[in-house]
N, C-alpha and C. Protein backbone atom coordinates (compact mmCIF):
# COMPACT_ATOMS: atom_id res chain seq x y z
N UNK A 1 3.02 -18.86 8.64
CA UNK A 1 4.13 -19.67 9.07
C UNK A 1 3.88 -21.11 8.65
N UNK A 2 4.83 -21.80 8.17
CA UNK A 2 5.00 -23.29 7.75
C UNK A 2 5.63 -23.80 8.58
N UNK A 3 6.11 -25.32 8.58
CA UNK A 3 6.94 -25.91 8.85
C UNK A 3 7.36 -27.22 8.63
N UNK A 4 8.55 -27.42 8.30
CA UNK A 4 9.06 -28.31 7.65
C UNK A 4 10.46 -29.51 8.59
N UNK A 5 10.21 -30.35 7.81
CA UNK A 5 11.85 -31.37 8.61
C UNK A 5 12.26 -31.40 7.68
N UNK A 6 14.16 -31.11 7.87
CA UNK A 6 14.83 -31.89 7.18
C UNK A 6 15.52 -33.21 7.88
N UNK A 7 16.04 -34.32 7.17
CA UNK A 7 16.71 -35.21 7.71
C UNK A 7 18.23 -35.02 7.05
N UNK A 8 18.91 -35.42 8.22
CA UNK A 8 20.47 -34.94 8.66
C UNK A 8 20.94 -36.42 8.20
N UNK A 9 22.02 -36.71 7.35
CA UNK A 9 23.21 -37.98 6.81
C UNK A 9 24.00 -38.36 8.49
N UNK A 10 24.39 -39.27 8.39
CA UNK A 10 24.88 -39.99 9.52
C UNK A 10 25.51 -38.85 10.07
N UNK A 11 25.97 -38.26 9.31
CA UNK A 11 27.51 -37.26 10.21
C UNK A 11 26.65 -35.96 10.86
N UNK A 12 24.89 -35.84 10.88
CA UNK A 12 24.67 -34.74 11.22
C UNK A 12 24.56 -33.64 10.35
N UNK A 13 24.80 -33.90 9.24
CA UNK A 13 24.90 -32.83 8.16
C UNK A 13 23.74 -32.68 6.81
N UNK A 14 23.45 -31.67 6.79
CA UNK A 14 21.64 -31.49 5.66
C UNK A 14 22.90 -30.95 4.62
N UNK A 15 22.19 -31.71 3.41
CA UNK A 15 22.52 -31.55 2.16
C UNK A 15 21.73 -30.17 1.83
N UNK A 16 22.10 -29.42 0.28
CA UNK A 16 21.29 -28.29 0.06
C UNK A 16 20.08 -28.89 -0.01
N UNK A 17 19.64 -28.09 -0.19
CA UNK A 17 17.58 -28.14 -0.06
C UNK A 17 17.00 -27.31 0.03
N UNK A 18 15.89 -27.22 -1.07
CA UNK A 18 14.81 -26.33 -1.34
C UNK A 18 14.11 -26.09 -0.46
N UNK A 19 13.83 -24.94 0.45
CA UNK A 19 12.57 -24.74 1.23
C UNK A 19 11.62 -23.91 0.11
N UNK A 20 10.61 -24.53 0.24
CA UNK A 20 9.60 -23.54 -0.79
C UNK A 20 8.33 -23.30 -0.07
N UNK A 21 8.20 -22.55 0.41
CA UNK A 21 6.89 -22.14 0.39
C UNK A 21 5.43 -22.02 0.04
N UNK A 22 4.41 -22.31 0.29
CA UNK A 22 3.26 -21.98 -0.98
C UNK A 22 2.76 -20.99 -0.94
N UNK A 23 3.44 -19.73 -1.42
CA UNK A 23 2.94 -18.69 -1.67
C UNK A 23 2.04 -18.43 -3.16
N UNK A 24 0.83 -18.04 -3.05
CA UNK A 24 -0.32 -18.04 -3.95
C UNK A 24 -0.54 -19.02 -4.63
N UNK A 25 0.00 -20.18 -4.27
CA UNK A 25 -1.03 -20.99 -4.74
C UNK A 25 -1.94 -21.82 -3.57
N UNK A 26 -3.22 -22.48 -4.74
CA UNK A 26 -4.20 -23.28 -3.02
C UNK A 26 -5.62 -22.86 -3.48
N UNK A 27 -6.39 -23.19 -2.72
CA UNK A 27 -8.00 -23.13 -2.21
C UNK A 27 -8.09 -22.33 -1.23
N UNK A 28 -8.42 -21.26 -1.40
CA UNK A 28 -8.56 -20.00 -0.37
C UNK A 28 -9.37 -20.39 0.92
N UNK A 29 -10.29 -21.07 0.61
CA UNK A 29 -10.98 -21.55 1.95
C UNK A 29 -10.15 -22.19 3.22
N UNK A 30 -8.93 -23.08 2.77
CA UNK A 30 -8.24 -24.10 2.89
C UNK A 30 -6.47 -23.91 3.12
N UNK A 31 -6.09 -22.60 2.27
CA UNK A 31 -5.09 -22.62 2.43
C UNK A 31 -4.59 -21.22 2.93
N UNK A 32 -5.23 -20.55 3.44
CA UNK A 32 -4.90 -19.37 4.25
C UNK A 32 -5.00 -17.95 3.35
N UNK A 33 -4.23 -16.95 4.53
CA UNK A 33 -4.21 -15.44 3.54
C UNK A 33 -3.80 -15.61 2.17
N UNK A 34 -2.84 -16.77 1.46
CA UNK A 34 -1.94 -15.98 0.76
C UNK A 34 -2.01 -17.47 -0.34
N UNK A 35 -3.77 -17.60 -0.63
CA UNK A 35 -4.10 -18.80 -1.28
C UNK A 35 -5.10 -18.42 -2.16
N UNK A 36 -4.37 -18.55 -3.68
CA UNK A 36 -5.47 -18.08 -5.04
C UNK A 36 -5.62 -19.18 -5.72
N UNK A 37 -6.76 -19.10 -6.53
CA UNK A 37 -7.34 -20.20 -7.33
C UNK A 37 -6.48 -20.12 -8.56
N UNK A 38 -6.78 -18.46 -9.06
CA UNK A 38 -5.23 -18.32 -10.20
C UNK A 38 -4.10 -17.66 -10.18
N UNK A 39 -3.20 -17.65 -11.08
CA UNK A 39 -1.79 -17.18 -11.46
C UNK A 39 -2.05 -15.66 -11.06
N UNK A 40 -3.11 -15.15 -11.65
CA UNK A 40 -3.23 -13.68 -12.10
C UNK A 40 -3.95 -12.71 -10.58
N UNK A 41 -5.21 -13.76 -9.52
CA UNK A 41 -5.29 -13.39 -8.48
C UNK A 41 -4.24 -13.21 -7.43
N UNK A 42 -3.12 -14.35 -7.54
CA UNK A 42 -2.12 -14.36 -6.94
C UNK A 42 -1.45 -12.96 -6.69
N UNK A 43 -1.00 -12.88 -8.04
CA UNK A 43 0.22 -11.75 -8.75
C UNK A 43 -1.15 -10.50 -7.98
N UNK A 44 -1.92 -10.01 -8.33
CA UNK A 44 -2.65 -9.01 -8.33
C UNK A 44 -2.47 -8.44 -6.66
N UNK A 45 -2.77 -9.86 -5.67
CA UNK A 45 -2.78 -9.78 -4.53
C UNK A 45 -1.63 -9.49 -3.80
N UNK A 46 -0.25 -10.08 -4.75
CA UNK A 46 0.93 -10.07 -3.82
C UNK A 46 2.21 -9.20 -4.47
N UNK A 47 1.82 -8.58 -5.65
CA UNK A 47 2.95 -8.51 -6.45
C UNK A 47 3.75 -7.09 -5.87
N UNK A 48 4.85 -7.52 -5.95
CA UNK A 48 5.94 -5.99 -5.21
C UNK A 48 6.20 -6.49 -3.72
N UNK A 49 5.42 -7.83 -3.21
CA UNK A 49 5.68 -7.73 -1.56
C UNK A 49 6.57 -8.29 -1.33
N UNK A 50 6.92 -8.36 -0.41
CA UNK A 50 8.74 -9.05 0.05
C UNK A 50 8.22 -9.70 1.59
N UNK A 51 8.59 -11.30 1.34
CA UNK A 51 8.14 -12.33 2.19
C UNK A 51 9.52 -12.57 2.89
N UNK A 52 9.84 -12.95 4.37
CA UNK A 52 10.79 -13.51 4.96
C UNK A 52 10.69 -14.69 4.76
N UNK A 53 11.69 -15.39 4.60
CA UNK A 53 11.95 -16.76 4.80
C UNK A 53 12.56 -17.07 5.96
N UNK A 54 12.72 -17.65 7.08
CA UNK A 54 13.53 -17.54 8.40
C UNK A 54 13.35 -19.51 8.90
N UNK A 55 14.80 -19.89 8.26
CA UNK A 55 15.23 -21.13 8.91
C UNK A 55 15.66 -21.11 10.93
N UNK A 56 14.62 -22.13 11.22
CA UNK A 56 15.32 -21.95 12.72
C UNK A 56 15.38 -23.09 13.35
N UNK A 57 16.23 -23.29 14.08
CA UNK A 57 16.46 -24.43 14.72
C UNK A 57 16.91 -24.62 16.40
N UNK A 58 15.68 -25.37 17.05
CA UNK A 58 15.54 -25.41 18.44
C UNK A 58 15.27 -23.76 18.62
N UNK A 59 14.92 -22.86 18.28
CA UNK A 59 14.17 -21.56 18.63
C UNK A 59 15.65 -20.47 18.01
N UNK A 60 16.80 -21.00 17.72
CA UNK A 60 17.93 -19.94 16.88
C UNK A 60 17.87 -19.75 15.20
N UNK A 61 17.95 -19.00 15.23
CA UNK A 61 17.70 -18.94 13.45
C UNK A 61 19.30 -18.90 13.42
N UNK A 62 19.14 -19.82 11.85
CA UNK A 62 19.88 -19.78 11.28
C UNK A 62 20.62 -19.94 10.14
N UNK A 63 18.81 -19.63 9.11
CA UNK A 63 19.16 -19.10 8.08
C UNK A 63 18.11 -17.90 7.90
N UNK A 64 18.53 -16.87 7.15
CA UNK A 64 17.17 -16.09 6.65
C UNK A 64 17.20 -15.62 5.44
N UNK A 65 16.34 -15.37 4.88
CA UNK A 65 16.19 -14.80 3.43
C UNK A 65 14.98 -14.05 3.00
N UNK A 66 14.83 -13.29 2.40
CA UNK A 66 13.75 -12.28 1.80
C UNK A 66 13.88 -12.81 0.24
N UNK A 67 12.49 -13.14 -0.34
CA UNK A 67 11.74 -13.33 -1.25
C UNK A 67 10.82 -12.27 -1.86
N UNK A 68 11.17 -11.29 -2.82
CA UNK A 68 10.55 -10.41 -3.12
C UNK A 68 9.73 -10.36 -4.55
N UNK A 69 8.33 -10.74 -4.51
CA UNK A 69 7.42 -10.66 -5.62
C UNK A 69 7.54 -9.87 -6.51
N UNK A 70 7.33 -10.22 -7.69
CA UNK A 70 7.94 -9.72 -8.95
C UNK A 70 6.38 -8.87 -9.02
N UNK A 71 6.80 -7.27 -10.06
CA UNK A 71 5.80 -6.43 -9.77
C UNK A 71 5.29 -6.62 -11.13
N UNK A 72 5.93 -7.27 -12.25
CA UNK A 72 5.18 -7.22 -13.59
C UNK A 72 5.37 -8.90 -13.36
N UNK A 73 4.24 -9.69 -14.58
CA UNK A 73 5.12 -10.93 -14.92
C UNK A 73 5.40 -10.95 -16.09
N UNK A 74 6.59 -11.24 -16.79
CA UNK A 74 7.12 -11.23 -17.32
C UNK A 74 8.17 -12.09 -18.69
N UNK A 75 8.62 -12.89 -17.37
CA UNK A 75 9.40 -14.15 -17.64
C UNK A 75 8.02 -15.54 -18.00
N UNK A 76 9.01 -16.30 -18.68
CA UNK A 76 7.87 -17.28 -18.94
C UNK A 76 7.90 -18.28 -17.57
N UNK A 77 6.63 -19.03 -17.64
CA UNK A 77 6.22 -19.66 -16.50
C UNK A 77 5.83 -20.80 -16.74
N UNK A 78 5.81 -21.87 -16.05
CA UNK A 78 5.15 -23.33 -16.09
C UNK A 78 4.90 -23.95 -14.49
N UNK A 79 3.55 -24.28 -14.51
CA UNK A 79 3.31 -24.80 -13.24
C UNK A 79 2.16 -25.97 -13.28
N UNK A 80 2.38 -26.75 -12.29
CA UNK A 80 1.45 -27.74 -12.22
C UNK A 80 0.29 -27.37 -11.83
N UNK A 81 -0.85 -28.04 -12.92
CA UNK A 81 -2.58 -27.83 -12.79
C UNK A 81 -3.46 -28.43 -12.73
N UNK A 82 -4.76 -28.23 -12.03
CA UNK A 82 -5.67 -29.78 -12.28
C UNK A 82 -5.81 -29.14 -13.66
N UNK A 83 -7.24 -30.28 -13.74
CA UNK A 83 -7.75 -30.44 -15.05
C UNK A 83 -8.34 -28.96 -15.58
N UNK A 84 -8.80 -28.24 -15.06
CA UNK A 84 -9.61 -26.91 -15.13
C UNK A 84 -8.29 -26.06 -15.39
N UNK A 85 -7.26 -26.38 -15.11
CA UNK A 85 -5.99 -25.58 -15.71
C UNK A 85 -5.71 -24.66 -14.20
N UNK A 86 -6.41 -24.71 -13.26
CA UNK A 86 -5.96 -24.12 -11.67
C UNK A 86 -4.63 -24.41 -11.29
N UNK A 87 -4.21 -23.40 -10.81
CA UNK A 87 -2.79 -23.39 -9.99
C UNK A 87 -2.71 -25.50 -8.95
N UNK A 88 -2.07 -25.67 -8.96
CA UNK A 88 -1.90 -27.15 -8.03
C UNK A 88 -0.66 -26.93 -7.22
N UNK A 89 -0.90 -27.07 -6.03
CA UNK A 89 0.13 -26.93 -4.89
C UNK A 89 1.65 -27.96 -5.29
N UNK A 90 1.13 -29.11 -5.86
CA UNK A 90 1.76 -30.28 -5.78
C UNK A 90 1.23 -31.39 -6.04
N UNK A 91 1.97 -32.55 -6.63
CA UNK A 91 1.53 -33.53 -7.29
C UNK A 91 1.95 -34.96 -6.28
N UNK A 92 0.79 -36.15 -6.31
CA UNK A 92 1.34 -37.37 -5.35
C UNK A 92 1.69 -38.24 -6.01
N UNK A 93 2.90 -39.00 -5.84
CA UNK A 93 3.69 -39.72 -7.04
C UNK A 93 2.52 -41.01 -6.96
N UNK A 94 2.36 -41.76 -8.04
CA UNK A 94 1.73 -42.78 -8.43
C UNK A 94 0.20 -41.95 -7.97
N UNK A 95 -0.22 -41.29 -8.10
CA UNK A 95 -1.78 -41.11 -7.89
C UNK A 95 -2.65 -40.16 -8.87
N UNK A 96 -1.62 -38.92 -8.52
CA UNK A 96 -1.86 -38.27 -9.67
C UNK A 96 -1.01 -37.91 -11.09
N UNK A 97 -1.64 -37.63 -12.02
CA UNK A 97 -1.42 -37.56 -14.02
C UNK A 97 -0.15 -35.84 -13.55
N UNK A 98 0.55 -35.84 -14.61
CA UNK A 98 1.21 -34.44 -14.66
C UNK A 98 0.14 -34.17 -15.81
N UNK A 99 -0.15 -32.24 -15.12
CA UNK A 99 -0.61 -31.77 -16.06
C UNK A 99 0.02 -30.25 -15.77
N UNK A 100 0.48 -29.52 -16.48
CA UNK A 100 0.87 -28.23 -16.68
C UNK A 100 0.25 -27.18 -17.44
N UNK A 101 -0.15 -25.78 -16.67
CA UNK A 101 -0.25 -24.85 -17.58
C UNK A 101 1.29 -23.76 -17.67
N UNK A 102 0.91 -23.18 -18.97
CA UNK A 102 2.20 -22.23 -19.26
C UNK A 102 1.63 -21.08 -19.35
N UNK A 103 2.59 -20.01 -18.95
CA UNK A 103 2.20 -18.70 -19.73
C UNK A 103 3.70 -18.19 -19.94
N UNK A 104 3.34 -17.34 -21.16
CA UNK A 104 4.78 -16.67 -21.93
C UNK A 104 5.41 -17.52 -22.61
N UNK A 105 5.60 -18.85 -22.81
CA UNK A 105 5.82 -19.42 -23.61
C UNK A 105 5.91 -18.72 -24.80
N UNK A 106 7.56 -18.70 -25.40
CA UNK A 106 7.31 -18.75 -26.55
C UNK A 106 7.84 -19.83 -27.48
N UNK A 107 7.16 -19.53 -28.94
CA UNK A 107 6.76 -20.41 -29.77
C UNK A 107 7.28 -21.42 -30.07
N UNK A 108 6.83 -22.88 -30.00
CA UNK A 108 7.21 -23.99 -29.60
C UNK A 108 8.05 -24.22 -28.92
N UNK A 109 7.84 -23.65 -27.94
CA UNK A 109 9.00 -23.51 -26.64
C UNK A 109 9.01 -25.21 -26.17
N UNK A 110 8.10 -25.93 -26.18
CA UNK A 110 7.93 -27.58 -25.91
C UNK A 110 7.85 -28.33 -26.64
């Protein structure tokens, strides 16, 4: 379980917005069951499973959604990495460099 704020515009009202999760990526020590160092431990560990997503507010839900792990990979990919090319949760503006690894890329796809 996570948890997150959104902030509401004068009138009370949340714009769309991404809830994302960090599913497989992280420092396993650090970031719980469902935290791999790589792309490929991730996928190995989670692939085919189907995660709830469940928005709630003051204890009523009221949004939900199922997220279901892809069982091959397939599609091409790009994600943020340290230097060693490791999965990165997320980047802090002015502190840290962008660095990206790819896979499936194809040819001069950048």
């Amino acid at each position: 379980m996570f948890d997150i704020s959104l902030v509401a515009d004068r009138f009370g009202g949340i714009g769309p917005s991404v809830v994302w999760p960090d599913i497989g990526a992280g420092v396993p020590e650090k970031g719980g069951p469902y935290a791999f160092e790589t792309e490929e431990k991730a996928h190995e560990a989670l692939r085919g499973r189907t995660f709830t997503i469940e928005i709630a507010y003051r204890e009523r839900t009221v949004r939900k959604s199922e997220v279901r792990m892809a069982k091959t990979l397939t599609r091409a990919r790009l994600h943020p990495a340290t230097e060693a090319g490791a999965l990165r949760r997320g980047l802090l503006l002015g502190e840290d460099g962008l660095r990206v690894r790819g896979r499936r890329l194809a040819a001069a796809a950048l």
